[in-house]
C-alpha atoms as a PDB file:
ATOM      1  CA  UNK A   1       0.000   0.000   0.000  1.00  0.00           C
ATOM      2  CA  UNK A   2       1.361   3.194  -1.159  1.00  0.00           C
ATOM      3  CA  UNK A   3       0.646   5.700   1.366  1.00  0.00           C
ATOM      4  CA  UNK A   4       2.183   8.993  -0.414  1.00  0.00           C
ATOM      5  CA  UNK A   5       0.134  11.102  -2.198  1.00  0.00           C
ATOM      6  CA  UNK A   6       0.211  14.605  -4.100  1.00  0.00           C
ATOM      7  CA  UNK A   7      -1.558  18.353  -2.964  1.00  0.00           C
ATOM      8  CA  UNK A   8      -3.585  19.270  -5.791  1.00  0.00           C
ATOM      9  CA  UNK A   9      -1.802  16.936  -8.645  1.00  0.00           C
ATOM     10  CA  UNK A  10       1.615  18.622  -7.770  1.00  0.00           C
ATOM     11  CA  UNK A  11       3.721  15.824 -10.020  1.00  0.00           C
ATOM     12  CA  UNK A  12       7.521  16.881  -9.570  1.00  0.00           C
ATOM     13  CA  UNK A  13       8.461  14.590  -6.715  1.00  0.00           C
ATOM     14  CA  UNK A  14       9.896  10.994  -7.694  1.00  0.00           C
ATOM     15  CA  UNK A  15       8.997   8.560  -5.713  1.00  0.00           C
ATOM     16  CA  UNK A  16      11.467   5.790  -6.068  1.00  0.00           C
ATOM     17  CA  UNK A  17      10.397   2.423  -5.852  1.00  0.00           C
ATOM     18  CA  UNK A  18      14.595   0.814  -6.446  1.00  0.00           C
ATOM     19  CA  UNK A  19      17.758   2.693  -5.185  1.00  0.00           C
ATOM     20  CA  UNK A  20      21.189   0.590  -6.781  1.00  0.00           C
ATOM     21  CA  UNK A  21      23.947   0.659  -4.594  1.00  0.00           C
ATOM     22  CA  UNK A  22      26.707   1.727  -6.128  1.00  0.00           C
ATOM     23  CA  UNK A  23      30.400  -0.140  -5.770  1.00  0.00           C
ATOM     24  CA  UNK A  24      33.388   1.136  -7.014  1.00  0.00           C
ATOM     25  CA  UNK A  25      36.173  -1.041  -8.147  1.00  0.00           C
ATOM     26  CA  UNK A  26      39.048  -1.360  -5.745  1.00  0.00           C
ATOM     27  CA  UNK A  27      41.846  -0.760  -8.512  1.00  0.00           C
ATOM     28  CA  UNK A  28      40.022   2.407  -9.670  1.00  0.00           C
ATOM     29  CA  UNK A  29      39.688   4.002  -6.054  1.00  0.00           C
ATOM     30  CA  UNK A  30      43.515   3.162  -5.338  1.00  0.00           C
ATOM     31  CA  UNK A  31      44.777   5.056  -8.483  1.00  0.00           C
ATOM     32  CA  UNK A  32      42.630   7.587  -7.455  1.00  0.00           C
ATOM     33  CA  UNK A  33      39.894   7.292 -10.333  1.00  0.00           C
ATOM     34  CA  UNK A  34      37.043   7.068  -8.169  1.00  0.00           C
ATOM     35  CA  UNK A  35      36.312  10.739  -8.295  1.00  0.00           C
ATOM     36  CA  UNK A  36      36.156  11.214 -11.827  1.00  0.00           C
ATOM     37  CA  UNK A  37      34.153   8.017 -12.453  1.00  0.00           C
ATOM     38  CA  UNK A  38      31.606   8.574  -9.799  1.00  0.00           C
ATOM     39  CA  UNK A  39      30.401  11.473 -11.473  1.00  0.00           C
ATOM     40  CA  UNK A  40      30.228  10.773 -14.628  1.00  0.00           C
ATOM     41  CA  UNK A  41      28.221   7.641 -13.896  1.00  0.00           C
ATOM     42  CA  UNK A  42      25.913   9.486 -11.480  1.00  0.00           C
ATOM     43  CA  UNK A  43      25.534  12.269 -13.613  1.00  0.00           C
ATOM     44  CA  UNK A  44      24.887  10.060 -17.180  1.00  0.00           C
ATOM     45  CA  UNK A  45      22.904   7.442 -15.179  1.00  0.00           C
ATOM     46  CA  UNK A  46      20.304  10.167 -13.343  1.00  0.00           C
ATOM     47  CA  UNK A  47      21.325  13.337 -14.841  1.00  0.00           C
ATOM     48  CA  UNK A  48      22.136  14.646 -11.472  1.00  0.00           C
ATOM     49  CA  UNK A  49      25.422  16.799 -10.277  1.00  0.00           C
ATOM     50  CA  UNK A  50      26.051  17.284  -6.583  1.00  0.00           C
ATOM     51  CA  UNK A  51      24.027  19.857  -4.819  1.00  0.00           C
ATOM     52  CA  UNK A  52      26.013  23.562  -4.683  1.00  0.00           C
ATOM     53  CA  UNK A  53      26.316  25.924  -2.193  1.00  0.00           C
ATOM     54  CA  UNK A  54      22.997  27.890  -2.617  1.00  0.00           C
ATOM     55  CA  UNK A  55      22.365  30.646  -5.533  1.00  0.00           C
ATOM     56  CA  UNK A  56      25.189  28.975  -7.056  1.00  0.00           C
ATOM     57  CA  UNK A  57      25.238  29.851 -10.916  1.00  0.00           C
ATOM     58  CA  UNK A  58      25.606  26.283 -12.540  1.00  0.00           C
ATOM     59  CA  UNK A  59      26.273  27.285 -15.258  1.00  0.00           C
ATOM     60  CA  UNK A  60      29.337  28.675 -15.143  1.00  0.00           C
ATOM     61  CA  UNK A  61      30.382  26.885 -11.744  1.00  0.00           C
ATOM     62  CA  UNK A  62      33.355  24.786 -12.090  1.00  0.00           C
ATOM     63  CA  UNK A  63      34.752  27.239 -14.872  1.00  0.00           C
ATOM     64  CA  UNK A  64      34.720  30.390 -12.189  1.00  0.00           C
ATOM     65  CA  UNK A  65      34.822  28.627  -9.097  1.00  0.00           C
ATOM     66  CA  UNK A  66      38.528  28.957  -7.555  1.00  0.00           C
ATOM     67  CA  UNK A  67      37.884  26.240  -4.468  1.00  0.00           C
ATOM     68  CA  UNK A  68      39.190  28.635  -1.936  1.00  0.00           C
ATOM     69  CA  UNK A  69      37.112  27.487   0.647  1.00  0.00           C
ATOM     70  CA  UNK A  70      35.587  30.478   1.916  1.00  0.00           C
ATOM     71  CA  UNK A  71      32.139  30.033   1.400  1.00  0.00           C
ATOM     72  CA  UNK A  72      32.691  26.442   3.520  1.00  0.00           C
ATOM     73  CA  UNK A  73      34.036  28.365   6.266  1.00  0.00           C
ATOM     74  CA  UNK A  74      31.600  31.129   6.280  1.00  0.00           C
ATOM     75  CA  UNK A  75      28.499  28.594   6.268  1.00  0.00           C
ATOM     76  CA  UNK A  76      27.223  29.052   9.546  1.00  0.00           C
ATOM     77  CA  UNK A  77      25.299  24.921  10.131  1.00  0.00           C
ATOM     78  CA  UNK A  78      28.394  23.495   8.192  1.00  0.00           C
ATOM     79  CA  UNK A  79      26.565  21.993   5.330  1.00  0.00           C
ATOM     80  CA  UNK A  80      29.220  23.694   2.763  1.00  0.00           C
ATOM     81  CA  UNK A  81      31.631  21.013   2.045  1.00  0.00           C
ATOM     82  CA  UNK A  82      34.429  19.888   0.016  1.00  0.00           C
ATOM     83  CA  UNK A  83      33.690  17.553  -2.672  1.00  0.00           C
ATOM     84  CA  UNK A  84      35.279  15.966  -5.646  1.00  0.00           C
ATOM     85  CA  UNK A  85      37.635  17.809  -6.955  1.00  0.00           C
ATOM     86  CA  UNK A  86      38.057  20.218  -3.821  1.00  0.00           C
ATOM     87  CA  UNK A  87      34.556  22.316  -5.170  1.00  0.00           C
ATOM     88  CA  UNK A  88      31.991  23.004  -2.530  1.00  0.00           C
ATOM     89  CA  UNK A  89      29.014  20.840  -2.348  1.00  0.00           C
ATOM     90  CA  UNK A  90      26.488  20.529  -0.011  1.00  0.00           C
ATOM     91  CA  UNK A  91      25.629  17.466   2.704  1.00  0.00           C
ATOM     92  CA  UNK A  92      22.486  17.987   4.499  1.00  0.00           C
ATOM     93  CA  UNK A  93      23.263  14.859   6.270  1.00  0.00           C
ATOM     94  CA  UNK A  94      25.020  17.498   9.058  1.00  0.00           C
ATOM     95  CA  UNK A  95      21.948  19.597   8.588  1.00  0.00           C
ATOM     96  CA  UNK A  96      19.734  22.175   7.050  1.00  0.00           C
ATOM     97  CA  UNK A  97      20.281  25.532   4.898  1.00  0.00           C
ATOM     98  CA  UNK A  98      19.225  28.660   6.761  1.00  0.00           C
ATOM     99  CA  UNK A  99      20.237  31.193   3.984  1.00  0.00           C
ATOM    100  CA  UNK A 100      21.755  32.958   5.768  1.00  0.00           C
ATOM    101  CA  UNK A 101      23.962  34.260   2.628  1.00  0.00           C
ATOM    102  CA  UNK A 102      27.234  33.967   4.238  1.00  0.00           C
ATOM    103  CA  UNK A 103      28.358  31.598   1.629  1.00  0.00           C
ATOM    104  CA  UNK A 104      27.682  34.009  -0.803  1.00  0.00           C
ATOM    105  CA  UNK A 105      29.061  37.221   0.643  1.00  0.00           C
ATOM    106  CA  UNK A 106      32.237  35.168   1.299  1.00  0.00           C
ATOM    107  CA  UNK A 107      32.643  34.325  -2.097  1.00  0.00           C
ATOM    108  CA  UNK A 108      35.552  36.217  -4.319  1.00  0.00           C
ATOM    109  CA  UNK A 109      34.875  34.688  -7.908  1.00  0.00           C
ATOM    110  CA  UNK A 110      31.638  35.774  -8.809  1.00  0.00           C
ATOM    111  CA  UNK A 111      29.968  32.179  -8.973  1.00  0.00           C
ATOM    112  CA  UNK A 112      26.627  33.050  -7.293  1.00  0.00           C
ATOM    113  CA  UNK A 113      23.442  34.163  -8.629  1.00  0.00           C
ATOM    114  CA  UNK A 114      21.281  37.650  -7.226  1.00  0.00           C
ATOM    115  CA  UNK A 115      20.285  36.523  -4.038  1.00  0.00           C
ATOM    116  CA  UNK A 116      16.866  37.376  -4.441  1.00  0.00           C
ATOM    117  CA  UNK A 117      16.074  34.329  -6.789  1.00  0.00           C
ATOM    118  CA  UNK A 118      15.639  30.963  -5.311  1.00  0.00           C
ATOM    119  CA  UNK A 119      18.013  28.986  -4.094  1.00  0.00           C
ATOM    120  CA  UNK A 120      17.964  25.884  -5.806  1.00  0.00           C
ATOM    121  CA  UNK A 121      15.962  23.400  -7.902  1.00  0.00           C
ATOM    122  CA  UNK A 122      15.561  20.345  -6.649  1.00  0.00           C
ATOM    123  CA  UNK A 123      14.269  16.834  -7.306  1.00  0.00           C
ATOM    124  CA  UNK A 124      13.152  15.260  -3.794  1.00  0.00           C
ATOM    125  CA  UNK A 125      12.854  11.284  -3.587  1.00  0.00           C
ATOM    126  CA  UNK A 126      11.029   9.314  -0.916  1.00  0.00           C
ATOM    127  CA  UNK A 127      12.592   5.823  -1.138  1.00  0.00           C
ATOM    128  CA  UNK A 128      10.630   2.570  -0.006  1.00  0.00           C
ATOM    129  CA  UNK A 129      12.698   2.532   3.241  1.00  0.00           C
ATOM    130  CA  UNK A 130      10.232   5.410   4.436  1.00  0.00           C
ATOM    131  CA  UNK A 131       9.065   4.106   7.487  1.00  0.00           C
ATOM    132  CA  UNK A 132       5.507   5.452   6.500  1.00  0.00           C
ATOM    133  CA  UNK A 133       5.826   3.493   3.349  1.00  0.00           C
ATOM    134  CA  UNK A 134       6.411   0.521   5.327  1.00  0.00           C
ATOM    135  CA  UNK A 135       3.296   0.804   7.482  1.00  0.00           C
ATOM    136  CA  UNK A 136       4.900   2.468  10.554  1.00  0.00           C
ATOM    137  CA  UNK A 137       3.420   5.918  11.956  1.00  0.00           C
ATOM    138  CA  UNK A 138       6.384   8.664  11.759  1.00  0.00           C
ATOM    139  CA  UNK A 139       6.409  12.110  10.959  1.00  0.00           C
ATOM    140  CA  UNK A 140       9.860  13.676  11.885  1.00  0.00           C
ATOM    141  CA  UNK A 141      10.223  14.901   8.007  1.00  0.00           C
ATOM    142  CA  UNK A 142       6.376  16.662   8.806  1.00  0.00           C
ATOM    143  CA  UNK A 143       7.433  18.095  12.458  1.00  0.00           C
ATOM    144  CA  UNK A 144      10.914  19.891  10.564  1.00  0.00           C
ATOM    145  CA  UNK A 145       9.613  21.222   7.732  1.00  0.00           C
ATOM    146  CA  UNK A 146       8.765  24.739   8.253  1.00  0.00           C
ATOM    147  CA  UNK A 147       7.621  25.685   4.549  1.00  0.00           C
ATOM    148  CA  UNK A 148       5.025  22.738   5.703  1.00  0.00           C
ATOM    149  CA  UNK A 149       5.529  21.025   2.238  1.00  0.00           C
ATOM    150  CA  UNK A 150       5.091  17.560   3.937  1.00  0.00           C
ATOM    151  CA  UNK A 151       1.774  17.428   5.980  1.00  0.00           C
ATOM    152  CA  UNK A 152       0.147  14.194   6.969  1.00  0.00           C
ATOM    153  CA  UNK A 153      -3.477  13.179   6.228  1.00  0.00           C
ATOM    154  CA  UNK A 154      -5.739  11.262   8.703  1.00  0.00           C
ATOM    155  CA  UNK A 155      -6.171   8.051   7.768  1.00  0.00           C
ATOM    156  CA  UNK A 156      -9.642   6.589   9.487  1.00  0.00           C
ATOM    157  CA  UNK A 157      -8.444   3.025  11.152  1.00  0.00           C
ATOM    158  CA  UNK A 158      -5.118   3.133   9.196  1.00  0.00           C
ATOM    159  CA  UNK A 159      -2.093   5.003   9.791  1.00  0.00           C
ATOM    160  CA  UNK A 160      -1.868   8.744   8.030  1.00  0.00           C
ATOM    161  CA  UNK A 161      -1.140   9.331   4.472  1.00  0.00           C
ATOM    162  CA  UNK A 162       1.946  11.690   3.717  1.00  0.00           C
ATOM    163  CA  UNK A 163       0.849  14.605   1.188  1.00  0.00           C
ATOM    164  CA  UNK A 164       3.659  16.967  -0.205  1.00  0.00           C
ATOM    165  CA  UNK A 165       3.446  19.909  -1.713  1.00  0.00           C
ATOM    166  CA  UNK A 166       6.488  20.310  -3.646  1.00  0.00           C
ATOM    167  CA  UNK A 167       6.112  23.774  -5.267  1.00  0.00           C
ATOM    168  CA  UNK A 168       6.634  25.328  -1.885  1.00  0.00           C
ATOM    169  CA  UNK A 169       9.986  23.565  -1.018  1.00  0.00           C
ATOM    170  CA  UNK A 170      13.100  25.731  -0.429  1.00  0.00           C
ATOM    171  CA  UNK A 171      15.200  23.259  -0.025  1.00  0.00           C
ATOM    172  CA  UNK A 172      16.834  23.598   2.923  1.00  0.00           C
ATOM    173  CA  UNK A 173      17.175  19.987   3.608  1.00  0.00           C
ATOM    174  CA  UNK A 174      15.642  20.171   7.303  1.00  0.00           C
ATOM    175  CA  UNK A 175      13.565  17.155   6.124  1.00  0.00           C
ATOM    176  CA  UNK A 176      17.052  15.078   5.754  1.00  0.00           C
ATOM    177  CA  UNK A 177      18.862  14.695   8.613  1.00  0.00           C
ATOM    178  CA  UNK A 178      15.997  14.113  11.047  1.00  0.00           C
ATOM    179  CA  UNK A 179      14.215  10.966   9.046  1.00  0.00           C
ATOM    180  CA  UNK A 180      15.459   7.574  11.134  1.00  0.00           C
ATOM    181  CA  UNK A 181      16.027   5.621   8.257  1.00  0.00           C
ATOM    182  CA  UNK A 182      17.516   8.432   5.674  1.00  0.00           C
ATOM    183  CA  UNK A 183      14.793   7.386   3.110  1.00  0.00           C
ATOM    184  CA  UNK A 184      14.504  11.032   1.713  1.00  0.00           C
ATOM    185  CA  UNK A 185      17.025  12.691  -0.725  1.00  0.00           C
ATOM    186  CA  UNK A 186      17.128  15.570  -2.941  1.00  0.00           C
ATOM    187  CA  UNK A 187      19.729  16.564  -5.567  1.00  0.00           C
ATOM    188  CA  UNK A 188      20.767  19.348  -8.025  1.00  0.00           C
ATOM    189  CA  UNK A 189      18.236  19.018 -11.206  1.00  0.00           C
ATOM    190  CA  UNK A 190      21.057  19.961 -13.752  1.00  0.00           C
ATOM    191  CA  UNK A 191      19.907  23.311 -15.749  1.00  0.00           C
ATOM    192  CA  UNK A 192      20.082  23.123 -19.200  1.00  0.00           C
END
């Protein structure tokens, strides 16, 4: 029994029903390959890059982007992080963006968009190791998200159906860190 549904036909969440582990090859992490092959298999396979430091311009990212590690020691819940190839990427694993704009005051190359616009574009997946989807009453994603983009439903003798309401998402990732079984993710949609 599926017990995710959308608010008013929103249809830009995925809802993944199989999530691949991914193994790398011992020989290619040793020579130090790992990096290089990671992403281009993640990004041809899903058409994903890792997340950016928020108002990042993707565009133009890697080309301006100097690695200087400034914005990663101005972000204020130490989300900012290095990732392959010494760029900053985010990990909401260690917790949520305030937007605060630290990250992008700090910054020296001009890699950031007006601050005005929205953060990010995301693509948010609910895997099948939700404990809701498994039959089990939990709403820690509900209780953290303060935009109030995942709500529950009352479910008469059955346990409550989540709704989301994805157009109001900021993405700050509160919804991550706090699920017990880490069965939410969201990445980078690439912009083309």
């Amino acid at each position: 029994m599926d017990n995710l549904t959308y608010d008013n036909g929103i249809k830009n969440g995925v809802f993944l029903t199989n999530s691949p582990n991914q193994s790398l090859p011992r020989r290619s992490f040793l020579q130090g390959q790992f990096l290089d092959s990671l992403k281009s298999e993640k990004v041809s396979r899903q058409g994903y890059e890792p997340i950016r430091p928020p108002w990042a311009n993707l565009a133009n990212f890697l080309e301006k982007c100097t690695a200087c590690d400034n914005c990663i020691k101005a972000c204020e819940t130490n989300i900012i992080i290095k990732g392959a190839g010494g760029y900053p990427e985010i990990d909401f694993s260690k917790g949520e963006c305030t937007f605060c704009e630290k990250c992008v005051q700090s910054c020296e190359a001009d890699v950031f968009r007006v601050v005005s616009e929205q953060a990010w574009s995301h693509k948010i997946e609910i895997q099948d190791s939700c404990l809701l989807k498994l039959g089990t009453e939990c709403r820690s994603c509900g209780d953290s998200c303060e935009m109030r983009v995942i709500r529950f439903r009352p479910s008469l003798g059955g346990i409550a159906q989540m709704v989301l309401n994805l157009e109001s998402c900021n993405g700050c990732g509160a919804c991550l860190s706090i699920c017990p079984t880490s069965a939410i993710h969201i990445q980078q949609v690439n912009e083309v």
